[in-house]
C-alpha atoms as a PDB file:
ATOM      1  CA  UNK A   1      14.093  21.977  41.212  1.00  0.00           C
ATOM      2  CA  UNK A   2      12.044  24.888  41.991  1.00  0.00           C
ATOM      3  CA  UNK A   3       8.526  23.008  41.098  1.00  0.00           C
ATOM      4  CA  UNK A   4      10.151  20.078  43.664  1.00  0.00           C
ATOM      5  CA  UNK A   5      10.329  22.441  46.479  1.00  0.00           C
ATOM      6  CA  UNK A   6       7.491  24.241  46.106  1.00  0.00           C
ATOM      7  CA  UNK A   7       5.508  20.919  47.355  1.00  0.00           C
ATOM      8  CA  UNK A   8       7.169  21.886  50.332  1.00  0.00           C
ATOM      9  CA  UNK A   9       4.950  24.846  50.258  1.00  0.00           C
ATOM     10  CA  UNK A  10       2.434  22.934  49.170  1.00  0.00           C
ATOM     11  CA  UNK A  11       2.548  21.018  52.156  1.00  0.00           C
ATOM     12  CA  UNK A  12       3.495  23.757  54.703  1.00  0.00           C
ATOM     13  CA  UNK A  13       0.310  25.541  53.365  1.00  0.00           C
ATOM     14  CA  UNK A  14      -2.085  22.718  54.704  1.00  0.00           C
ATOM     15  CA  UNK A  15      -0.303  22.519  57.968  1.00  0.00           C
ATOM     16  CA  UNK A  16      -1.176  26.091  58.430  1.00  0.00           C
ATOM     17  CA  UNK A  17      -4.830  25.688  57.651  1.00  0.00           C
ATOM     18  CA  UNK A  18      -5.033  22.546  59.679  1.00  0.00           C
ATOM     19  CA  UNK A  19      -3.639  24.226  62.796  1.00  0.00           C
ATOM     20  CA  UNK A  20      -6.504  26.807  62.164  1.00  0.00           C
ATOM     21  CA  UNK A  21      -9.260  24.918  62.436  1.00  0.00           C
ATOM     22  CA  UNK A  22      -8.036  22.584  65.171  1.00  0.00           C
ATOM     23  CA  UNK A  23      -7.748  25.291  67.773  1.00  0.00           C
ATOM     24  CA  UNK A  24     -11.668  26.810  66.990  1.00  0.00           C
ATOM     25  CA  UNK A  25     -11.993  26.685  71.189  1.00  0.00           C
ATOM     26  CA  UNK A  26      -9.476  29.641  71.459  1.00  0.00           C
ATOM     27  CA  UNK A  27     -10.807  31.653  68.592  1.00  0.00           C
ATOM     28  CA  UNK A  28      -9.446  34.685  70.034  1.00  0.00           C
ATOM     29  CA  UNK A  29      -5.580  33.000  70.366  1.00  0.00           C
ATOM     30  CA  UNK A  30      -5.886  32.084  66.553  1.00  0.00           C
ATOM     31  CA  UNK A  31      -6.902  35.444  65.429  1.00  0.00           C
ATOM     32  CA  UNK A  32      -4.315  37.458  67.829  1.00  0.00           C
ATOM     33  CA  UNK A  33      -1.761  35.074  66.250  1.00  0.00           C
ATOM     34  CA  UNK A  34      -3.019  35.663  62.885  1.00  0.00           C
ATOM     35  CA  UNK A  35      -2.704  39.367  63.360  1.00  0.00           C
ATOM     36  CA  UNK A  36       0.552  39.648  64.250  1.00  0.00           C
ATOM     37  CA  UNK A  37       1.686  36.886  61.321  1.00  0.00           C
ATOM     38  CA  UNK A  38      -0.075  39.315  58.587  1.00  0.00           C
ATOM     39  CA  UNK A  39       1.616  42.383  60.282  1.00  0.00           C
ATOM     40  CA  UNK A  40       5.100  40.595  60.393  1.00  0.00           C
ATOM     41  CA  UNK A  41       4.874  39.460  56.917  1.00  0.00           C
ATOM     42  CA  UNK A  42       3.340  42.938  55.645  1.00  0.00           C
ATOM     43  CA  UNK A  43       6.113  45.260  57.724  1.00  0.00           C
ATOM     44  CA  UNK A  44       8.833  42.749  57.638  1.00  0.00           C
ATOM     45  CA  UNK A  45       8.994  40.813  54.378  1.00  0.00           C
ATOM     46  CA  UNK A  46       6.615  42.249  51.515  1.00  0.00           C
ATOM     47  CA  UNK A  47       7.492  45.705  52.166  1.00  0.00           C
ATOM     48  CA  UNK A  48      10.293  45.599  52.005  1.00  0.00           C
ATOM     49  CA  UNK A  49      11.004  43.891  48.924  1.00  0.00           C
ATOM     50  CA  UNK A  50       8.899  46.010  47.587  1.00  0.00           C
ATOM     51  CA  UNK A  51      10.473  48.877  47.901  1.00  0.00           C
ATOM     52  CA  UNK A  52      13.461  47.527  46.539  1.00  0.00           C
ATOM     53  CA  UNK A  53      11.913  45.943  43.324  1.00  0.00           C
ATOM     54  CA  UNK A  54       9.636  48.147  42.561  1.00  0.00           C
ATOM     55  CA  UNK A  55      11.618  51.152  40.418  1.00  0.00           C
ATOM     56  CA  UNK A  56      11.667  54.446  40.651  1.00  0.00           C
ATOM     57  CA  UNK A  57       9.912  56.591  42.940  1.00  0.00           C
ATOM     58  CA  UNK A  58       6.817  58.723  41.954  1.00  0.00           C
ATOM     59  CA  UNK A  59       6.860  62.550  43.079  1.00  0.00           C
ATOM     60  CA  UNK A  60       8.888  61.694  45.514  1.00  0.00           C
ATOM     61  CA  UNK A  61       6.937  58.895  47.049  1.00  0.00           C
ATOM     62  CA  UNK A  62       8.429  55.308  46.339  1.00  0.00           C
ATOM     63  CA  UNK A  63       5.989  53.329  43.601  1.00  0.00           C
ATOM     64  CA  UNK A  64       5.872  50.942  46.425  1.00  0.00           C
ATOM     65  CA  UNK A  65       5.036  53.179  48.902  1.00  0.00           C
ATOM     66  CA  UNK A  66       2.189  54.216  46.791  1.00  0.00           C
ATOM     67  CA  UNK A  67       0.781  51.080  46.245  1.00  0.00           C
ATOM     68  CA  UNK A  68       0.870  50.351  49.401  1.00  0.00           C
ATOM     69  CA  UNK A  69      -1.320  53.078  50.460  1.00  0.00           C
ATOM     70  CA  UNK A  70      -3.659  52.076  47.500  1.00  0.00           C
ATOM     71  CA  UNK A  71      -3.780  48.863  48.714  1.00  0.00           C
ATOM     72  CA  UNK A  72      -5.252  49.620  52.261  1.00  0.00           C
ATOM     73  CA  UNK A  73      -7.625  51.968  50.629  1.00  0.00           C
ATOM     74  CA  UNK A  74      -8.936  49.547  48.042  1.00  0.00           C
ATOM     75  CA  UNK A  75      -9.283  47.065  50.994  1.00  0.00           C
ATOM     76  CA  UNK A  76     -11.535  49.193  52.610  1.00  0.00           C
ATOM     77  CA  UNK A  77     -13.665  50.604  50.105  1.00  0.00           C
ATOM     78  CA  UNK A  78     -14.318  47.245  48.810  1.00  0.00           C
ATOM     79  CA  UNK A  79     -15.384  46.414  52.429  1.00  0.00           C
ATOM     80  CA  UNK A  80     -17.500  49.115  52.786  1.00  0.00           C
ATOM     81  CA  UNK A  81     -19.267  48.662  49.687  1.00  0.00           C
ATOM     82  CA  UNK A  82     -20.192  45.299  50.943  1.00  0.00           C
ATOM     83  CA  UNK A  83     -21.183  45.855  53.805  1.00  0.00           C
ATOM     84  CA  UNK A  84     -23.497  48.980  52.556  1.00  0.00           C
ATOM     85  CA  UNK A  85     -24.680  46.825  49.771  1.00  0.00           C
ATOM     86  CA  UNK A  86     -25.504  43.768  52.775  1.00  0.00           C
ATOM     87  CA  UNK A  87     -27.504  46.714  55.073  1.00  0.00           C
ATOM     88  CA  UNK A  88     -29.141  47.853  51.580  1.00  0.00           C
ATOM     89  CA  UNK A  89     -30.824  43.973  51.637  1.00  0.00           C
ATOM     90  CA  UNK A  90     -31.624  44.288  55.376  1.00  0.00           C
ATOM     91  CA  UNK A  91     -29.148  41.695  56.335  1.00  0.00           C
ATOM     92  CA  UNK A  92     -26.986  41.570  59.352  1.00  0.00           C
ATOM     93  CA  UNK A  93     -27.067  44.145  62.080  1.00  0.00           C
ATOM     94  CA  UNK A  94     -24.395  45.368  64.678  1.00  0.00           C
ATOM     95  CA  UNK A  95     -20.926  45.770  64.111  1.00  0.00           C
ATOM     96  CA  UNK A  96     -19.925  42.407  64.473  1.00  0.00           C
ATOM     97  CA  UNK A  97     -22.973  40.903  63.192  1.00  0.00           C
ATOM     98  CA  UNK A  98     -22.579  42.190  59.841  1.00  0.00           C
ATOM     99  CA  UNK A  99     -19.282  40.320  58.135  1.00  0.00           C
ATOM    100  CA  UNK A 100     -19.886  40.281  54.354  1.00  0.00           C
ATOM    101  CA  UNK A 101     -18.802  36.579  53.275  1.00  0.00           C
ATOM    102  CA  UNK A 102     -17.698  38.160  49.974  1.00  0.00           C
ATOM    103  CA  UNK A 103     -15.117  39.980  51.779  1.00  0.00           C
ATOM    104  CA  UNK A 104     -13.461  36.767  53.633  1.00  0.00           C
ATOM    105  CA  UNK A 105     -13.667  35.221  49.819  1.00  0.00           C
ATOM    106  CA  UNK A 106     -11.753  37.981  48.651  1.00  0.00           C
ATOM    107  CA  UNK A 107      -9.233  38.361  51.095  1.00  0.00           C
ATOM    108  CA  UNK A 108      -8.573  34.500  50.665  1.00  0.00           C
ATOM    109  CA  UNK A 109      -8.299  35.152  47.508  1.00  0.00           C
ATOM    110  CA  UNK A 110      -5.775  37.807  47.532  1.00  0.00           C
ATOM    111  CA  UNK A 111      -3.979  35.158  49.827  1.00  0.00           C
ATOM    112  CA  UNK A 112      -3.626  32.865  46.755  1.00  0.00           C
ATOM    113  CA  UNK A 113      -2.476  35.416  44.729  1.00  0.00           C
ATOM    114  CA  UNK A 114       0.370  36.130  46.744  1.00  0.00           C
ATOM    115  CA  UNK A 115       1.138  32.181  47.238  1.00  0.00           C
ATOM    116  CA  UNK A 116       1.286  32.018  43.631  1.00  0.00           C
ATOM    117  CA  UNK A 117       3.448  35.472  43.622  1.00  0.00           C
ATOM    118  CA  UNK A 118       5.334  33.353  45.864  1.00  0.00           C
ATOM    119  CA  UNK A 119       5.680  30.266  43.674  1.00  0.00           C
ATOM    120  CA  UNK A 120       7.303  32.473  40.798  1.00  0.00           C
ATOM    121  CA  UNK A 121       9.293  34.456  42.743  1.00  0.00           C
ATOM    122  CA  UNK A 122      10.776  31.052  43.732  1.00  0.00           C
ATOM    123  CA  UNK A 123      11.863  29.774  39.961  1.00  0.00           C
ATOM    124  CA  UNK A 124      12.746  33.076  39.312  1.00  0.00           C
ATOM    125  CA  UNK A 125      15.658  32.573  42.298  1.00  0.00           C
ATOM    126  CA  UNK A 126      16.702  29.529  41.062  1.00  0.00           C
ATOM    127  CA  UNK A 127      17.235  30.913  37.190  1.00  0.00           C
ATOM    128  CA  UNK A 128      19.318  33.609  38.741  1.00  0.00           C
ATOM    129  CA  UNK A 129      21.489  30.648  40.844  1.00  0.00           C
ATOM    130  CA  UNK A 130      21.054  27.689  43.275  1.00  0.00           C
ATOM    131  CA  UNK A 131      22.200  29.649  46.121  1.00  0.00           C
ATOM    132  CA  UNK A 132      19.571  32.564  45.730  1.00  0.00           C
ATOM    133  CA  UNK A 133      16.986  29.636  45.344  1.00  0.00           C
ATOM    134  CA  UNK A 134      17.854  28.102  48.497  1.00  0.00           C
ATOM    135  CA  UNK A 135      17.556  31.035  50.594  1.00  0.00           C
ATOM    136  CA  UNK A 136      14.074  32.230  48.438  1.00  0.00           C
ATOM    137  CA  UNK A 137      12.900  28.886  49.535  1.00  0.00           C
ATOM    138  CA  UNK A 138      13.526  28.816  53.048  1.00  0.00           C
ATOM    139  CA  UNK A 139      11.297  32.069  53.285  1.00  0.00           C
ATOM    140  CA  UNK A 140       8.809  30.969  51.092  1.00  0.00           C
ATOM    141  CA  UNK A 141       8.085  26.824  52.514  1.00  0.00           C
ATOM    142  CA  UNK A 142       7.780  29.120  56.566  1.00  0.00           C
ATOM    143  CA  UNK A 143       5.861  31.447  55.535  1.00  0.00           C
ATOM    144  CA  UNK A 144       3.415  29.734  53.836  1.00  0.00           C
ATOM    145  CA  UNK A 145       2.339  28.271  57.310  1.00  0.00           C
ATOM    146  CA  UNK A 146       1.691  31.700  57.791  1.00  0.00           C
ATOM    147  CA  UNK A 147      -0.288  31.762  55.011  1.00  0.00           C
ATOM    148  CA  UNK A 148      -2.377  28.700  55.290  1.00  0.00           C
ATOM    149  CA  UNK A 149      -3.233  29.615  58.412  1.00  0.00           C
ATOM    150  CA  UNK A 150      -4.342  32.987  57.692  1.00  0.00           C
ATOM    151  CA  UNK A 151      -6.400  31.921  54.594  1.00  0.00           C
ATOM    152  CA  UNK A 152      -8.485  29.530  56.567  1.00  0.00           C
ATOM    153  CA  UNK A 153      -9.140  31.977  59.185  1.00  0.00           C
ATOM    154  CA  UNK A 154      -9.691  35.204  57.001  1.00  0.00           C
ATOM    155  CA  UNK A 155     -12.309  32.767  55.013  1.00  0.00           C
ATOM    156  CA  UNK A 156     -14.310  31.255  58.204  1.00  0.00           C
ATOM    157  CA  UNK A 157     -13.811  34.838  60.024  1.00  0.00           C
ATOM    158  CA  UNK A 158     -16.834  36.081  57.466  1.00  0.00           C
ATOM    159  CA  UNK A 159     -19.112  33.798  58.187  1.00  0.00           C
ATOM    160  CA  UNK A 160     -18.365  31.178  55.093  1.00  0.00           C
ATOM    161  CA  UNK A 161     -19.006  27.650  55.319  1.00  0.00           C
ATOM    162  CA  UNK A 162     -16.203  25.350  56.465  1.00  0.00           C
ATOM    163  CA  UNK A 163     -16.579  23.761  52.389  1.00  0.00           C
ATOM    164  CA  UNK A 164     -15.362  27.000  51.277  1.00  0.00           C
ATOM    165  CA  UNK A 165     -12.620  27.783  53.919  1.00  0.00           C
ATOM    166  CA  UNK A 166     -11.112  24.085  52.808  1.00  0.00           C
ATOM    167  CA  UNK A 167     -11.350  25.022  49.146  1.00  0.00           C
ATOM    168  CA  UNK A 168      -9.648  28.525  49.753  1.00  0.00           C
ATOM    169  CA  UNK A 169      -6.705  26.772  51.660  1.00  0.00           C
ATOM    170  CA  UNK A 170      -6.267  23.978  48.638  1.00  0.00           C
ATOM    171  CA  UNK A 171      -5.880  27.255  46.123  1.00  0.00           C
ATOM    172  CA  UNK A 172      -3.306  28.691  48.260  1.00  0.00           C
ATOM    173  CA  UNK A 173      -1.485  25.207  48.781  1.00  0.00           C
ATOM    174  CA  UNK A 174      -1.570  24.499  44.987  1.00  0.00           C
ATOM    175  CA  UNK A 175      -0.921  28.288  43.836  1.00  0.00           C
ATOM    176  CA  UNK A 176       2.995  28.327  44.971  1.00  0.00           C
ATOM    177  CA  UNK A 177       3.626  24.841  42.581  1.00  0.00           C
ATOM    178  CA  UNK A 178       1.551  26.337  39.950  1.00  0.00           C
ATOM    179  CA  UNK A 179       3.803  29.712  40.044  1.00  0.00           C
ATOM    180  CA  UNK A 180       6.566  28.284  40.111  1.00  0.00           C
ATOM    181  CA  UNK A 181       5.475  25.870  36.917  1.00  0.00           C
ATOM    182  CA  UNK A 182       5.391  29.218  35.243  1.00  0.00           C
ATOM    183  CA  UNK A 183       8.830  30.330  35.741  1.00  0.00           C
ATOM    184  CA  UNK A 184       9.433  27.337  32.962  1.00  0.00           C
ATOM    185  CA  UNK A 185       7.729  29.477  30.767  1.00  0.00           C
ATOM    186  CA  UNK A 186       8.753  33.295  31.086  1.00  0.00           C
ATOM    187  CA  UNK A 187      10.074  35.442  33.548  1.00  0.00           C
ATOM    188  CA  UNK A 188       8.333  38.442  35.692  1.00  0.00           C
ATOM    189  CA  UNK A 189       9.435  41.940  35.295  1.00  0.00           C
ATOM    190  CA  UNK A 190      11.684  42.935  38.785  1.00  0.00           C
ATOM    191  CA  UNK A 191       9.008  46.150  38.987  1.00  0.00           C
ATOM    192  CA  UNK A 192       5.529  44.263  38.234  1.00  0.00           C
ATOM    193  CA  UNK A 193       6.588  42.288  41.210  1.00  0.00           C
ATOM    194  CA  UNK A 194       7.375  44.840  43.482  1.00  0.00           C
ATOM    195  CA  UNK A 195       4.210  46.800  42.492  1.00  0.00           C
ATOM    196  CA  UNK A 196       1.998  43.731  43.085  1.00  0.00           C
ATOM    197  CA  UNK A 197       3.840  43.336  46.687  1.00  0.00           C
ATOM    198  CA  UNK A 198       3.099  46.826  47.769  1.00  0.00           C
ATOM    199  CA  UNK A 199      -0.029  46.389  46.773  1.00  0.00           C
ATOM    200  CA  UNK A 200      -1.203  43.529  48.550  1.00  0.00           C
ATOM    201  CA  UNK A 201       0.813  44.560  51.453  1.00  0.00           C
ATOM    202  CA  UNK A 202      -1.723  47.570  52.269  1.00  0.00           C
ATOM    203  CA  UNK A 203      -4.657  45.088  51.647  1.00  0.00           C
ATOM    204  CA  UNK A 204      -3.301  42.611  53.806  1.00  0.00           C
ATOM    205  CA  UNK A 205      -2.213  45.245  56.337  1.00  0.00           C
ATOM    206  CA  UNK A 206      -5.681  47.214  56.436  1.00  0.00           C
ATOM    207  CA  UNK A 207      -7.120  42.983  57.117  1.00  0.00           C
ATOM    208  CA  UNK A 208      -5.124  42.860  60.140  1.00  0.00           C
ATOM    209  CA  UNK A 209      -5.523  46.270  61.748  1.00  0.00           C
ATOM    210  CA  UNK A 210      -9.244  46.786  60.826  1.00  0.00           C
ATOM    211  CA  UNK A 211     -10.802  43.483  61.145  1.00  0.00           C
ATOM    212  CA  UNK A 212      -8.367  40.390  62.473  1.00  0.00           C
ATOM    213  CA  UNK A 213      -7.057  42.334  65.650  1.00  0.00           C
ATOM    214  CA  UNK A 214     -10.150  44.230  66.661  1.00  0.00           C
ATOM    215  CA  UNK A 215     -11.954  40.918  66.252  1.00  0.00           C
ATOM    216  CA  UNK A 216      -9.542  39.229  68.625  1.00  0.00           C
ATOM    217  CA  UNK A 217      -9.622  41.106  71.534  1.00  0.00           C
ATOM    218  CA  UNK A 218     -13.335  42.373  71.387  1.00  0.00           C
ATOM    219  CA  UNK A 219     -14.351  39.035  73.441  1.00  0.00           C
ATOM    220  CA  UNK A 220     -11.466  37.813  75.068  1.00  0.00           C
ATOM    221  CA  UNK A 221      -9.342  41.162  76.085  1.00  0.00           C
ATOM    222  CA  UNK A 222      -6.324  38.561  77.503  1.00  0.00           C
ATOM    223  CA  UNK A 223      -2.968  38.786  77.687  1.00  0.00           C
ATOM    224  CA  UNK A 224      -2.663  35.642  75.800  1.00  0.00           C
ATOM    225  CA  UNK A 225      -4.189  37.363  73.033  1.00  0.00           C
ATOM    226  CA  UNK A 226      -1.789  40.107  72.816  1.00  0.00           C
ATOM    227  CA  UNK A 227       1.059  37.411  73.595  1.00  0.00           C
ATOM    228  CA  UNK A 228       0.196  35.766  70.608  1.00  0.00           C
ATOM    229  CA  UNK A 229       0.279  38.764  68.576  1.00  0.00           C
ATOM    230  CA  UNK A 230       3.718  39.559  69.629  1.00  0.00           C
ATOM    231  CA  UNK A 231       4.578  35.952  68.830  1.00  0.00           C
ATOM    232  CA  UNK A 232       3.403  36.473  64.856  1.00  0.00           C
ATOM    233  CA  UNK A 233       5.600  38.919  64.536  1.00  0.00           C
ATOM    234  CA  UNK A 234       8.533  37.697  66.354  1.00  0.00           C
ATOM    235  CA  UNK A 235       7.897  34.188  63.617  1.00  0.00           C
ATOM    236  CA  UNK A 236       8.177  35.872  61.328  1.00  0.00           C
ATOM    237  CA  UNK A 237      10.867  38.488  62.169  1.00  0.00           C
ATOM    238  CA  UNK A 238      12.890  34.621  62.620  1.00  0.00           C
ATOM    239  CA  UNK A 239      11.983  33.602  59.309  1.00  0.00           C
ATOM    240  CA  UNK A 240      13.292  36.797  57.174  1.00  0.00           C
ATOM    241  CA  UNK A 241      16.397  36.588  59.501  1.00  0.00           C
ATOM    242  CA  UNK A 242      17.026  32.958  58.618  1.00  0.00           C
ATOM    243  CA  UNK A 243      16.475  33.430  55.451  1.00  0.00           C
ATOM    244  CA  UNK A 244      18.704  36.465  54.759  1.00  0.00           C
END
């Protein structure tokens, strides 16, 4: 059952990604919307979860908490080492001149991971009972739209070839089905998940505030833009409210 509906995913996924790259005229609407998706799923749905999966706090800081921080940090030294390494070969120039495809790539790729997070997290609902699995898979099949769409864009946003944006969106389409194959197999510690959601959380968080929202409004300073934004969130605020 859970392996059945996670083609829903598989298929909400694409719809996301197609979207994407059909609306390349308003660049700056796609990447406000994208923004405030990756801030409503970050603050509203993998946080958190997180925090309430994720164990016992550390020093008095919740392991979640922790990660989460980590997260944002990792996501930005890895981006800075790119780009120093890219200015090191005398490529690129300016601030918006100098996106490191490497970092799109790995941002897309983090994107998979958490579909395929997603996928397990699904059969792991429907061992506990159907019930649970319904409501874990009304979050998961919207969402993903969410993340299609924001694993195209985080891909072609650096400067990778169209080829590679496509292949990064059929990972994250496949990754949910293959995840929640695996829940046939074993189950996932409570606390490795929660961990893992922190974690990506910062990283996807530092994406949106740092790179997806500046790049958004640097060109097109609209209301529409910020509209859009707002309209992310308030998806996605609809989507954990549904589901719950």
């Amino acid at each position: 059952m859970a392996v059945f509906v996670a083609l829903g995913a598989f298929l909400m996924t694409l719809a996301g990604g197609w979207v994407a790259q059909r609306v390349t005229d308003r660049r700056h609407l796609v990447l406000g919307l994208a923004g405030g998706l990756m801030l409503g799923v970050v603050g509203l749905d993998l946080l958190p979860e997180a925090i309430e999966a994720a164990g016992e706090p550390v020093f008095g800081v919740p392991m979640a908490l922790l990660l989460f921080v980590g997260g944002f940090l990792v996501a930005h030294m890895v981006e800075r080492l790119l780009s120093a390494r890219q200015v090191a070969h005398g490529a690129g120039g300016g601030h918006h001149g100098d996106r490191v495809p490497q970092v799109g790539l790995t941002a897309a790729a983090a994107m998979v991971g958490h579909s395929l997070m997603d996928g397990i997290a699904l059969g792991a609902a429907f061992q506990v009972s159907g019930s649970m699995g319904v409501a874990v898979a009304l979050a998961v099949i919207s969402h993903d739209f969410a993340d299609g769409f924001n694993t195209y864009t985080l891909t072609s946003l650096y400067g990778n070839a169209r080829r590679k944006a496509l292949l990064m969106l059929f990972a994250a389409a496949v990754a949910p089905v293959v995840g929640a194959a695996t829940t046939l197999l074993f189950t996932l510690p409570e606390e490795l998940l929660g961990g893992y959601l922190g974690f990506f959380g910062g990283a996807l968080l530092y994406l949106a505030a740092a790179e997806i929202l500046p790049e958004a409004h640097h060109t097109h300073p609209a209301r529409s833009t910020l509209l859009c934004t707002i309209g992310g969130v308030g998806f996605i605020w609809l989507v954990v409210g549904i589901a719950e």
